[in-house]
PDB file of N, CA and C in Angstrom:
ATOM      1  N   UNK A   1       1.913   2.291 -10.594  1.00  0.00           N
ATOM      2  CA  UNK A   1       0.964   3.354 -10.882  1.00  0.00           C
ATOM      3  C   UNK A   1      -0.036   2.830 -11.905  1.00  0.00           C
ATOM      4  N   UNK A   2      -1.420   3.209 -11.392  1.00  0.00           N
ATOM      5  CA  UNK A   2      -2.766   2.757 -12.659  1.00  0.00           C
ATOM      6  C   UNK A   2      -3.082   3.872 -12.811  1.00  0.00           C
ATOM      7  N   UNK A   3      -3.277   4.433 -13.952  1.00  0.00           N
ATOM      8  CA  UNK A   3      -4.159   5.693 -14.187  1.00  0.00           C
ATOM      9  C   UNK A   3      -3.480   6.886 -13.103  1.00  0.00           C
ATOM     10  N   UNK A   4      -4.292   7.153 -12.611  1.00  0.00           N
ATOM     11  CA  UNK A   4      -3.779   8.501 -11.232  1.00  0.00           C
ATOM     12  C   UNK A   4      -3.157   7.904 -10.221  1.00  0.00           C
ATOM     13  N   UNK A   5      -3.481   6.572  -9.994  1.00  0.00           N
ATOM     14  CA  UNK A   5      -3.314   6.089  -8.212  1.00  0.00           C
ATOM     15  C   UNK A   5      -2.025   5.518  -8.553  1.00  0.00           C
ATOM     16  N   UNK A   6      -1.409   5.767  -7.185  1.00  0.00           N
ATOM     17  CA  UNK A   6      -0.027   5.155  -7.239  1.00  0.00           C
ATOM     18  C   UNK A   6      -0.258   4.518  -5.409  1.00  0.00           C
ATOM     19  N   UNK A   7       0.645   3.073  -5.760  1.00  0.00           N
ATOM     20  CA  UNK A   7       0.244   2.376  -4.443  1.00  0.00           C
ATOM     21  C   UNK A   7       1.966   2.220  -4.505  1.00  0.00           C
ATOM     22  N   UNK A   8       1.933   2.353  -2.489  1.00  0.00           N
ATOM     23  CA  UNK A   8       3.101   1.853  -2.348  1.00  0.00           C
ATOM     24  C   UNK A   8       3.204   0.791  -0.562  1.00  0.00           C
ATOM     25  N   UNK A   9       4.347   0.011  -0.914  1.00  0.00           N
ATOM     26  CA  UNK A   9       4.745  -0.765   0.458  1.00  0.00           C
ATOM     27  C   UNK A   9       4.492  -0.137   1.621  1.00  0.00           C
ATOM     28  N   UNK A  10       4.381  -0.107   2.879  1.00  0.00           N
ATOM     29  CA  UNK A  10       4.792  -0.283   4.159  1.00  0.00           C
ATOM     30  C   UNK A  10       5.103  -0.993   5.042  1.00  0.00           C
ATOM     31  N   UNK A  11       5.897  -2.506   4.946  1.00  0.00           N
ATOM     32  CA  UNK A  11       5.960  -3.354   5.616  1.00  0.00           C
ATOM     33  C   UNK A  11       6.826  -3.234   7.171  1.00  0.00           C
ATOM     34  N   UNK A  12       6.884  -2.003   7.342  1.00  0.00           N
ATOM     35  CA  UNK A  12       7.309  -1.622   9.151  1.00  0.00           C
ATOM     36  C   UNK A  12       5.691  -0.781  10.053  1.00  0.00           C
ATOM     37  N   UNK A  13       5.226  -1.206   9.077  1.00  0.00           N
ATOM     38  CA  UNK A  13       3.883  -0.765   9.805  1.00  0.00           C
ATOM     39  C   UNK A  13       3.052  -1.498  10.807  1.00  0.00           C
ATOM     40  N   UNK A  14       3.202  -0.976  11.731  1.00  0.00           N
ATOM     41  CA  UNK A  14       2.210  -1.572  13.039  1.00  0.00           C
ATOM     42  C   UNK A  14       2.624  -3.101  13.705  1.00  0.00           C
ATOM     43  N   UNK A  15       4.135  -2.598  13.921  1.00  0.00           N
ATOM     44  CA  UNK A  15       5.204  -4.021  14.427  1.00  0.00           C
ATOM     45  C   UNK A  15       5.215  -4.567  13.309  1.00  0.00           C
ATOM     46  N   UNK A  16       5.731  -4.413  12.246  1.00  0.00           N
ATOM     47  CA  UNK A  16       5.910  -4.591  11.312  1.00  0.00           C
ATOM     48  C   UNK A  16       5.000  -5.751  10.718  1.00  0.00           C
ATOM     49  N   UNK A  17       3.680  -5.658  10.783  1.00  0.00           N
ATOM     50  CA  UNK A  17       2.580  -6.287   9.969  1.00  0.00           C
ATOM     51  C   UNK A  17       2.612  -6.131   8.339  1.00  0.00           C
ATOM     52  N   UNK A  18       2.848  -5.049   8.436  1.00  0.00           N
ATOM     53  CA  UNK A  18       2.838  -3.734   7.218  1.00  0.00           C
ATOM     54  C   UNK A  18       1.564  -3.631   6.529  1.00  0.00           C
ATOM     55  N   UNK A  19       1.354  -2.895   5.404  1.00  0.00           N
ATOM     56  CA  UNK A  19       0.143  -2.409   5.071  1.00  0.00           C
ATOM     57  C   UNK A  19       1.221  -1.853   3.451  1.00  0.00           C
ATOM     58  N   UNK A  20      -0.187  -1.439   3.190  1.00  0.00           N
ATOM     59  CA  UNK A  20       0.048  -0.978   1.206  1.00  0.00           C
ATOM     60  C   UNK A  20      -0.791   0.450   1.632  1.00  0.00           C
ATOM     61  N   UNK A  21      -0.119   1.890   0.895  1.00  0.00           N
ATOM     62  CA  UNK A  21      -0.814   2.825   0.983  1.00  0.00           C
ATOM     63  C   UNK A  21      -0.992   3.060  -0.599  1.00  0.00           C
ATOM     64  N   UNK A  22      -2.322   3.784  -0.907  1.00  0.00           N
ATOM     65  CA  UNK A  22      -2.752   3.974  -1.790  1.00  0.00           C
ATOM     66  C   UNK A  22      -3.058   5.533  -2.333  1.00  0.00           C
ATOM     67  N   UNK A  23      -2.340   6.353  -3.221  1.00  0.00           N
ATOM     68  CA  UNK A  23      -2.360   7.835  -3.112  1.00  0.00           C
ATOM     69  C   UNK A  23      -2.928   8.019  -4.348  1.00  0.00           C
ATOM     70  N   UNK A  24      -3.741   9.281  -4.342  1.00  0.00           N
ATOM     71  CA  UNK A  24      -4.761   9.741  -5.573  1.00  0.00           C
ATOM     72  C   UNK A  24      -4.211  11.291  -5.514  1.00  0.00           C
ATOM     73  N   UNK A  25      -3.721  12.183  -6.862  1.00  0.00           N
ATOM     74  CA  UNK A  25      -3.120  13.174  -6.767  1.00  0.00           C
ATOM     75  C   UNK A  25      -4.870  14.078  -6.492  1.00  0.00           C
ATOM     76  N   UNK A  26      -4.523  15.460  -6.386  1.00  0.00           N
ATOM     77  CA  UNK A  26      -5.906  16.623  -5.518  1.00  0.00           C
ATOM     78  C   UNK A  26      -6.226  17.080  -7.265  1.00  0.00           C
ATOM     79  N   UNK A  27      -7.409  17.492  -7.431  1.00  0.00           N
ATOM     80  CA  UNK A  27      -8.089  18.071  -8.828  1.00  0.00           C
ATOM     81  C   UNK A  27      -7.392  18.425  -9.425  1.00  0.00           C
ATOM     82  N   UNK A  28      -5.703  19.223  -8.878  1.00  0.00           N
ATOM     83  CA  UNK A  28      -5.157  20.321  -9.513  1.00  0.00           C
ATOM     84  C   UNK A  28      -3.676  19.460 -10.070  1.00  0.00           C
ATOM     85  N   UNK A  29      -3.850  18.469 -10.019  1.00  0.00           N
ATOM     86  CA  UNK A  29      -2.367  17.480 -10.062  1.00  0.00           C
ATOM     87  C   UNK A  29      -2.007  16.963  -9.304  1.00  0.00           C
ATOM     88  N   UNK A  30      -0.863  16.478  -9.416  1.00  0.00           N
ATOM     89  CA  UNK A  30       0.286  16.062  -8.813  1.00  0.00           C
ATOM     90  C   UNK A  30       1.474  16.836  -8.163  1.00  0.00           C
ATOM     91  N   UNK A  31       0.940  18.195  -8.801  1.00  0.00           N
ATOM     92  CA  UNK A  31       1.897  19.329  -8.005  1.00  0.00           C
ATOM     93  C   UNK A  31       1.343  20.152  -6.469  1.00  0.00           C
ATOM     94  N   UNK A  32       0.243  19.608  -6.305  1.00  0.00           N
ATOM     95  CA  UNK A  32      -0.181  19.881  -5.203  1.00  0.00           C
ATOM     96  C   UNK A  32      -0.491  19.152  -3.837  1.00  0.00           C
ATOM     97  N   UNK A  33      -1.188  19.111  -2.987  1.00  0.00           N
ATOM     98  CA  UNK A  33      -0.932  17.576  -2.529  1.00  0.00           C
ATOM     99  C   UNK A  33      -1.699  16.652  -2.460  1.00  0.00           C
ATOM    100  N   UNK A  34      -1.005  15.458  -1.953  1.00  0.00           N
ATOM    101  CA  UNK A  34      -1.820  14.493  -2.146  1.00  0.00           C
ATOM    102  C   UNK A  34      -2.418  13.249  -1.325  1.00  0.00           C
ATOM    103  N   UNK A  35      -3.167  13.218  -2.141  1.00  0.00           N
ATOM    104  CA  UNK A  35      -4.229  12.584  -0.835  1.00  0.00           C
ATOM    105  C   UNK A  35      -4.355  10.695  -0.329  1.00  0.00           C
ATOM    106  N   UNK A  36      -4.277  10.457   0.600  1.00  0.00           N
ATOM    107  CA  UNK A  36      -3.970   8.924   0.950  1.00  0.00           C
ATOM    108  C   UNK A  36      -5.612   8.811   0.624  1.00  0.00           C
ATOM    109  N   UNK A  37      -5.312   7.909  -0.512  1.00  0.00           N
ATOM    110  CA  UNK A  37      -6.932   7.391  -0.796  1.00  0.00           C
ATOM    111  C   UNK A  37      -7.238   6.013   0.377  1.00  0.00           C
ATOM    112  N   UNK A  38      -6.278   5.210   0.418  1.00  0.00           N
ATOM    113  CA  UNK A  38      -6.406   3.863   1.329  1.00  0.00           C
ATOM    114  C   UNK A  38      -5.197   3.704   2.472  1.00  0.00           C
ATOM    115  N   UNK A  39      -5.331   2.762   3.131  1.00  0.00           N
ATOM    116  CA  UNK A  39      -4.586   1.999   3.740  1.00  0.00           C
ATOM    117  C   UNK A  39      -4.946   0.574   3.941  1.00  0.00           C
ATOM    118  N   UNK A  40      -3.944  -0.039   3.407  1.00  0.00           N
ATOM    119  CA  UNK A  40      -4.708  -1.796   2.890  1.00  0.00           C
ATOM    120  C   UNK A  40      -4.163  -2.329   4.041  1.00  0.00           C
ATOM    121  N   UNK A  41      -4.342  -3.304   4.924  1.00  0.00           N
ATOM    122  CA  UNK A  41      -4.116  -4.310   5.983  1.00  0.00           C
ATOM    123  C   UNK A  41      -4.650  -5.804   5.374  1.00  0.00           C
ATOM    124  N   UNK A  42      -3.722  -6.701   6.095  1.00  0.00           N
ATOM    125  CA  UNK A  42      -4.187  -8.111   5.885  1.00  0.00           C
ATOM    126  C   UNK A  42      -5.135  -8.150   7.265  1.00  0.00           C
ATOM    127  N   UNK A  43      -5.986  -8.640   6.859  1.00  0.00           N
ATOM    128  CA  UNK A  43      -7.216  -9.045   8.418  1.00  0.00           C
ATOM    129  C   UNK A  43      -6.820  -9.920   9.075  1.00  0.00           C
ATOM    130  N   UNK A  44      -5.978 -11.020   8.740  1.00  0.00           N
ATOM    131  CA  UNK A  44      -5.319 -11.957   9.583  1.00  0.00           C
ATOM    132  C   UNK A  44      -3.562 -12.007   9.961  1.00  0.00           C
ATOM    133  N   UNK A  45      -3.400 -10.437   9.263  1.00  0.00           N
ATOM    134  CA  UNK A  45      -1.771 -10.358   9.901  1.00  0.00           C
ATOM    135  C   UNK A  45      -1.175 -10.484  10.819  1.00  0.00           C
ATOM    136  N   UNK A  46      -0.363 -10.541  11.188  1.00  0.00           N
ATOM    137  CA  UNK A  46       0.595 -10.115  12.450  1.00  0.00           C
ATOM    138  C   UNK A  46       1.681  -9.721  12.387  1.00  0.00           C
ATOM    139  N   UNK A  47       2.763  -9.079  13.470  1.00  0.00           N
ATOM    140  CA  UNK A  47       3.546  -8.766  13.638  1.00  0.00           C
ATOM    141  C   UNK A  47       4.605  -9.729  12.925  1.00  0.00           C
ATOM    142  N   UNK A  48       5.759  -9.112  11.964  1.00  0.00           N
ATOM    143  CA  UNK A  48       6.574  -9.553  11.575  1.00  0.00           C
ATOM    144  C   UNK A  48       6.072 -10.249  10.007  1.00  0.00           C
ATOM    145  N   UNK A  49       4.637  -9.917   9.679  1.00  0.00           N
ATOM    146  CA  UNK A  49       4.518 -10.465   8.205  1.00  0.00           C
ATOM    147  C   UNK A  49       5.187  -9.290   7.606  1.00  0.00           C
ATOM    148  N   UNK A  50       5.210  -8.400   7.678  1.00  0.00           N
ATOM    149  CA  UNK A  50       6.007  -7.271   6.448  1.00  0.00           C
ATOM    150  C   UNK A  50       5.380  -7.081   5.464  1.00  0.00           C
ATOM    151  N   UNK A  51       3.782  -7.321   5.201  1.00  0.00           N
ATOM    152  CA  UNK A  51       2.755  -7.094   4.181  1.00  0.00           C
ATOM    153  C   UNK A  51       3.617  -5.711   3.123  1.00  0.00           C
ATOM    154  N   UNK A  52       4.097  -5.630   1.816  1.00  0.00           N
ATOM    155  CA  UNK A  52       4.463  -4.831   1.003  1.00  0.00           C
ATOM    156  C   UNK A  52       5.952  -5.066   0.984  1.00  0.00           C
ATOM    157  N   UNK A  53       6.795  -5.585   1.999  1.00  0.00           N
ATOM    158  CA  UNK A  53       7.499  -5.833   1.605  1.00  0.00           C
ATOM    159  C   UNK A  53       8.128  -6.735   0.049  1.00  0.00           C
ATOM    160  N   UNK A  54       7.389  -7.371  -0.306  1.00  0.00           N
ATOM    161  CA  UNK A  54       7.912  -8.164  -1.300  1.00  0.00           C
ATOM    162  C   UNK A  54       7.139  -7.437  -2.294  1.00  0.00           C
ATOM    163  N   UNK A  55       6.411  -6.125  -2.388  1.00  0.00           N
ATOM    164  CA  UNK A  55       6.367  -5.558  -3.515  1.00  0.00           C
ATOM    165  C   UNK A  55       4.993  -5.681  -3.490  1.00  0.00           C
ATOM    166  N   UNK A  56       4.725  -4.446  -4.460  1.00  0.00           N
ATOM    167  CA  UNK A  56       3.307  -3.994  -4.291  1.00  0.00           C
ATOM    168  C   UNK A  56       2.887  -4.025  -5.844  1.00  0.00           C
ATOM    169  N   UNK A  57       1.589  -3.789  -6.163  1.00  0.00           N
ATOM    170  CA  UNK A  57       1.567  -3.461  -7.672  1.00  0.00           C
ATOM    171  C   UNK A  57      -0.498  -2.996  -7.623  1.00  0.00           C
ATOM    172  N   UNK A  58      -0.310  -1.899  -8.921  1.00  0.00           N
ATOM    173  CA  UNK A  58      -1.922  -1.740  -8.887  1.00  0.00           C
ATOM    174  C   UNK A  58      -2.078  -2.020 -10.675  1.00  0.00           C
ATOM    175  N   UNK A  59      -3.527  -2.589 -10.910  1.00  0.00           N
ATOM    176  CA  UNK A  59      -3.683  -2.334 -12.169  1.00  0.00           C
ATOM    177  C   UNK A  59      -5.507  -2.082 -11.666  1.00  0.00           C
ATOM    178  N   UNK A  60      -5.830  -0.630 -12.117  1.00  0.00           N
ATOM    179  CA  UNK A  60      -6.942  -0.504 -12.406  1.00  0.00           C
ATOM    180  C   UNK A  60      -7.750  -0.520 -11.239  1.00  0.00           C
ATOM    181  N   UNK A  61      -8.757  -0.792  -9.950  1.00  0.00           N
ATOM    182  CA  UNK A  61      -9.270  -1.637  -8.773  1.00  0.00           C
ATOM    183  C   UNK A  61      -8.690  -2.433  -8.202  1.00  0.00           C
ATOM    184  N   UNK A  62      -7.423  -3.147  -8.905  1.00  0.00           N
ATOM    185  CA  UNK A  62      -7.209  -4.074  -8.470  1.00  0.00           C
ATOM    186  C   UNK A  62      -5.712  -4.102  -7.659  1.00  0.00           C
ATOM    187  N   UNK A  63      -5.425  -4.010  -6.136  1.00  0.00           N
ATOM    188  CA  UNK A  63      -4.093  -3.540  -5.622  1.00  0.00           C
ATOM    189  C   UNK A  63      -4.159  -5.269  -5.015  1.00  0.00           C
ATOM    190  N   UNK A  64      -2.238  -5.600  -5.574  1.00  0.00           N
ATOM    191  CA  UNK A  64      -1.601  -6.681  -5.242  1.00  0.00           C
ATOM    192  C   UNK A  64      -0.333  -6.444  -4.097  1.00  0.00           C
ATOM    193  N   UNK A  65      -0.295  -7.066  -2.728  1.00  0.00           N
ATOM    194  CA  UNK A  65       0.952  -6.635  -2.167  1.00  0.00           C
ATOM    195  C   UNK A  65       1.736  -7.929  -1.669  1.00  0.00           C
ATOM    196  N   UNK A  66       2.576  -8.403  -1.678  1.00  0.00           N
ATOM    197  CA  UNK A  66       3.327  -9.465  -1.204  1.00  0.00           C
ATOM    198  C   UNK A  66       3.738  -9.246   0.151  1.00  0.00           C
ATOM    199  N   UNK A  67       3.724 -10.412   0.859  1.00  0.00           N
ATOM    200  CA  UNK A  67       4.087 -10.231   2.195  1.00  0.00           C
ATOM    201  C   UNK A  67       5.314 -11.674   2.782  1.00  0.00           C
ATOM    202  N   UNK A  68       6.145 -11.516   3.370  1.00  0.00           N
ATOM    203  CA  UNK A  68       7.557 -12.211   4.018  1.00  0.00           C
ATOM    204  C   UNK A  68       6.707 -13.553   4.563  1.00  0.00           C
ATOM    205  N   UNK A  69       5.837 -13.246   5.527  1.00  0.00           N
ATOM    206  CA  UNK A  69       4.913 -14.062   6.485  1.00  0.00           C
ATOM    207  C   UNK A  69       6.099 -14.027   7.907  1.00  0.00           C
ATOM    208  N   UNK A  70       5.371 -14.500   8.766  1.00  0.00           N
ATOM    209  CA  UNK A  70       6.180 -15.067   9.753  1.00  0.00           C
ATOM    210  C   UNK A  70       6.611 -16.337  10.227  1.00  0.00           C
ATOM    211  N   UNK A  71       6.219 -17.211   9.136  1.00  0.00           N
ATOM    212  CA  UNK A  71       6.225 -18.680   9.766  1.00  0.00           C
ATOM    213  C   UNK A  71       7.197 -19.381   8.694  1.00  0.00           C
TER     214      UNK A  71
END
């Protein structure tokens, strides 16, 4: 979590390429709901990298996600 945004893994996403989602709470908090600000993809993934699997992290603009690879 940076500030408001909280990013998390998906590495079973899309044959398991995976992806990082990125959530921003609605004007009224965190008690209400909340909104998928992103969905991060590698542009040269494929099936079986597991992008987020090895852990995700945000500081500030800046979202980091680790990925297994397939090779």
């Amino acid at each position: 979590m940076s500030g408001s945004a909280i990013v998390a893994g998906a590495p079973g996403y899309a044959s398991d390429q995976g992806a990082a989602y990125m959530f921003v709470p609605e004007p009224t908090g965190w008690s209400g709901e909340v909104h998928q600000a992103a969905r991060l993809t590698a542009s040269d993934g494929g099936p079986g990298d597991d992008l987020g699997e090895a852990g995700v992290a945000i500081s500030g603009n800046t979202v980091v996600a680790g990925a297994r690879g397939n090779g």
